[in-house]
Structure formats: C-alpha cells, structure tokens
C-alpha atoms as a PDB file:
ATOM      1  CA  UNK A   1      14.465 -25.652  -9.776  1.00  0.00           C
ATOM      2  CA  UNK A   2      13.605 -25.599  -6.063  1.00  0.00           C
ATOM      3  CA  UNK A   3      17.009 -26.159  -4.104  1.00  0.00           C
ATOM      4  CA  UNK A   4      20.031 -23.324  -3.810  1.00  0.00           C
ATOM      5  CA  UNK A   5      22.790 -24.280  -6.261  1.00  0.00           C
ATOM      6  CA  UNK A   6      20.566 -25.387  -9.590  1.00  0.00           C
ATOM      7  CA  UNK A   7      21.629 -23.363 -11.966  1.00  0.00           C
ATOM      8  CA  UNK A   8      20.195 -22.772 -15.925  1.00  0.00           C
ATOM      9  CA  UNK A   9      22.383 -21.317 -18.924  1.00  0.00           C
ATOM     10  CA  UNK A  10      21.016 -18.927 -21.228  1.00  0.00           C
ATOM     11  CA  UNK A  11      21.882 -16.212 -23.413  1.00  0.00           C
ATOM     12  CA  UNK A  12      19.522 -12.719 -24.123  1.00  0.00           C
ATOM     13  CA  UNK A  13      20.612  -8.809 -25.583  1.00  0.00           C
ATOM     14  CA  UNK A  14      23.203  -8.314 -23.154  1.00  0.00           C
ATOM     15  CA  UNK A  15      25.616 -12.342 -23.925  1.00  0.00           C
ATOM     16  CA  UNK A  16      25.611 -16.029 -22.585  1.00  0.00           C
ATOM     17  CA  UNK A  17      24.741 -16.220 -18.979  1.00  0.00           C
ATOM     18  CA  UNK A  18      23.980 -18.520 -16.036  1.00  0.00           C
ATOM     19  CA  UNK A  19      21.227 -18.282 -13.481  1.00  0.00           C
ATOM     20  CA  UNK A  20      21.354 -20.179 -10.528  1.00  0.00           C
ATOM     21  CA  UNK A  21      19.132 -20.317  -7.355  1.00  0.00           C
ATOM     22  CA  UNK A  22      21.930 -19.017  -4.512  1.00  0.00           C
ATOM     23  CA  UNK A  23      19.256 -19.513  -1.434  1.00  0.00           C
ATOM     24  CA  UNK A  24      15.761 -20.048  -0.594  1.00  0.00           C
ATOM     25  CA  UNK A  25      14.638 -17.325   2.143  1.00  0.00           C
ATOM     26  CA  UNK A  26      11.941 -19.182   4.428  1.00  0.00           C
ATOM     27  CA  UNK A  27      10.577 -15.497   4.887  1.00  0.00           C
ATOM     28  CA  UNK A  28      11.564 -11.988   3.379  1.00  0.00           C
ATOM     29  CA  UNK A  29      10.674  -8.972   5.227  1.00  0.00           C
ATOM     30  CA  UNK A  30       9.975  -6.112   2.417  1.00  0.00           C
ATOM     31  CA  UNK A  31       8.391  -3.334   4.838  1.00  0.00           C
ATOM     32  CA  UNK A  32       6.971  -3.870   8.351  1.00  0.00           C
ATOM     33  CA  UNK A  33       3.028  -4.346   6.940  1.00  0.00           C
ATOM     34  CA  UNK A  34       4.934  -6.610   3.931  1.00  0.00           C
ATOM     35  CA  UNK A  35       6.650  -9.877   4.089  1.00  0.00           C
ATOM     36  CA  UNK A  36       6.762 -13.186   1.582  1.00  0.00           C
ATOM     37  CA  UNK A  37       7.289 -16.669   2.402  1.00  0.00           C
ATOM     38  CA  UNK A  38       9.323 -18.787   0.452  1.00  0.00           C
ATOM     39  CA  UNK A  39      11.609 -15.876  -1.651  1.00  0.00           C
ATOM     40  CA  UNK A  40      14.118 -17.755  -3.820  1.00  0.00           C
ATOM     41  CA  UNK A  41      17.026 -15.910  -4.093  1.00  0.00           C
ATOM     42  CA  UNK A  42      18.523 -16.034  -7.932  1.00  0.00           C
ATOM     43  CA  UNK A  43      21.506 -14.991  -9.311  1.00  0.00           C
ATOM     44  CA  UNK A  44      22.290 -13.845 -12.933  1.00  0.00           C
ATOM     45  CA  UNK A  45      25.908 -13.636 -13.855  1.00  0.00           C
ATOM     46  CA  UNK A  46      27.171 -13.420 -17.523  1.00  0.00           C
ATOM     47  CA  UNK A  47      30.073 -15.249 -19.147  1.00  0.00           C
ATOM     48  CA  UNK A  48      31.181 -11.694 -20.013  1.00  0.00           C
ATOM     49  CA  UNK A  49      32.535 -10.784 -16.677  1.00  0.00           C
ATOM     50  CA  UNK A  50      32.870  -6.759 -17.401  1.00  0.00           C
ATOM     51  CA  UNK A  51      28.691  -7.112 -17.731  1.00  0.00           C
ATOM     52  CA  UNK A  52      27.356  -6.248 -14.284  1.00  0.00           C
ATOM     53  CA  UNK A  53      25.423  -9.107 -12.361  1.00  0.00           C
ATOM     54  CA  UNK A  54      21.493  -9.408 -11.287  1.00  0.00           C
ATOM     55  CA  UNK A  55      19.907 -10.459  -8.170  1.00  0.00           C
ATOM     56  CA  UNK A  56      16.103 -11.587  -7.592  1.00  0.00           C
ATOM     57  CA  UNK A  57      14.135 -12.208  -4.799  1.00  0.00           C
ATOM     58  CA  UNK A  58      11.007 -13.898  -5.888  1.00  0.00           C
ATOM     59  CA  UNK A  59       8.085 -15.465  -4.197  1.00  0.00           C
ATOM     60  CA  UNK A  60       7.331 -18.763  -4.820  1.00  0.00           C
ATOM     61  CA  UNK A  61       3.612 -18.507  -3.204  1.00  0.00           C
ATOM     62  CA  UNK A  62       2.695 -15.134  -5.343  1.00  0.00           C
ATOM     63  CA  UNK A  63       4.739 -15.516  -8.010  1.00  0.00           C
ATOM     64  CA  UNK A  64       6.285 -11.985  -7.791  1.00  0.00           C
ATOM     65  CA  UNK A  65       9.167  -9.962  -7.739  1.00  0.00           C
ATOM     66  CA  UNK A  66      10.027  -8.567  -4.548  1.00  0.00           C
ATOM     67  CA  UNK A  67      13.775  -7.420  -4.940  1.00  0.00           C
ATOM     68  CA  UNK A  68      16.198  -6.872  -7.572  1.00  0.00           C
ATOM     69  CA  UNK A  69      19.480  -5.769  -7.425  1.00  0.00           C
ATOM     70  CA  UNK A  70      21.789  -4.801 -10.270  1.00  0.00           C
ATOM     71  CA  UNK A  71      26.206  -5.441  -9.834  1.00  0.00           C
ATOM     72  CA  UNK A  72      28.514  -4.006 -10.974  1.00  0.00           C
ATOM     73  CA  UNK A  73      31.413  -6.337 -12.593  1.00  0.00           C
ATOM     74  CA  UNK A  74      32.754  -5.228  -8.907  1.00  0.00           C
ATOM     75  CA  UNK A  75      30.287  -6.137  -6.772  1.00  0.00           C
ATOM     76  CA  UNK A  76      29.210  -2.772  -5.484  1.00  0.00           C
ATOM     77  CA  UNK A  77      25.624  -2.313  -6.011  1.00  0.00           C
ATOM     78  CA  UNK A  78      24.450   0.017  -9.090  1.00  0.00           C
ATOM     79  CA  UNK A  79      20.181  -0.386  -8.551  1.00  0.00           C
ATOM     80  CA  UNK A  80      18.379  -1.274  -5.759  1.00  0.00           C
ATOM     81  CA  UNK A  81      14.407  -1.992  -6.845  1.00  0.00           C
ATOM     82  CA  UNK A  82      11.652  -3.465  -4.133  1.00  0.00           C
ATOM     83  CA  UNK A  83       7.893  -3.902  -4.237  1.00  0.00           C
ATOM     84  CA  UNK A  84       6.499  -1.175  -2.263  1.00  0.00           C
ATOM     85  CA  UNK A  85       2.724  -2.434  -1.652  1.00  0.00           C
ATOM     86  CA  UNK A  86       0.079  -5.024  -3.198  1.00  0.00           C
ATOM     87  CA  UNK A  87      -3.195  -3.270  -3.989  1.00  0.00           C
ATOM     88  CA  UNK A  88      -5.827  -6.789  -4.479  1.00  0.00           C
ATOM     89  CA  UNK A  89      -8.725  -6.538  -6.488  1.00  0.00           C
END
C-alpha cells in the first residue's frame, strides 16, 4: 500500500469499513519548526454511511501520526488532532 487509490476492507466496534490511501503528501507542514516527508493521506469510511468518517496523515519515514480528522456523515469536521512536538531521547 504505497500509491493513492489502494484501498483495504475491514470491520472493528464501530461496522464494516474501507480504508484507502486518498494521496501521498511529498511534505506536510505541521508547525513552522515541524514538517514530515512522505505523509500518506488515508481515508476511513464505513459501509454504514450515518457513522462519521476518519482522516490520517501519517509519515512513512517516522512511522507516526501527524493528523487526524474525524467527519461527520456530512462532511463538516467534528475533531481536529495534530502532533504538537517530538521530544528524542
């Protein structure tokens, strides 16, 4: 799963659902002092179309979730979550 378009089926607590990668960001701006390259862009959408709709921007060099946004079955936006720093150790 590396291109925009591949999509997965699955099914947790909440129904049957698919998961598909919708683009591939070649760099993702979080704050000024933090940016990823590489964010794949997925999108989780169950067969249940009342169920609201999850979006995740991860990077594909650190393996981390930088964004996620929860949909309503509308569209409009219900949760807005982003990594705020990176303390290494």
């Amino acid at each position: 799963m590396n291109s925009p378009g591949l999509c997965r089926d699955g099914e947790d607590r909440n129904g049957k659902f698919r998961m598909c990668i919708t683009q591939v960001l070649p760099n993702f701006d979080v704050t000024s002092a933090l940016a990823f390259d590489s964010v794949f862009v997925f999108e989780k959408k169950y067969e249940d179309v009342s169920k609201e709709s999850v979006t995740s921007y991860i990077s594909a060099a650190d393996n981390l979730l930088v964004k996620r946004l929860r949909l309503e079955a509308q569209g409009r936006v219900v949760l807005s979550e982003e990594l705020s720093g990176i303390i290494k150790k």
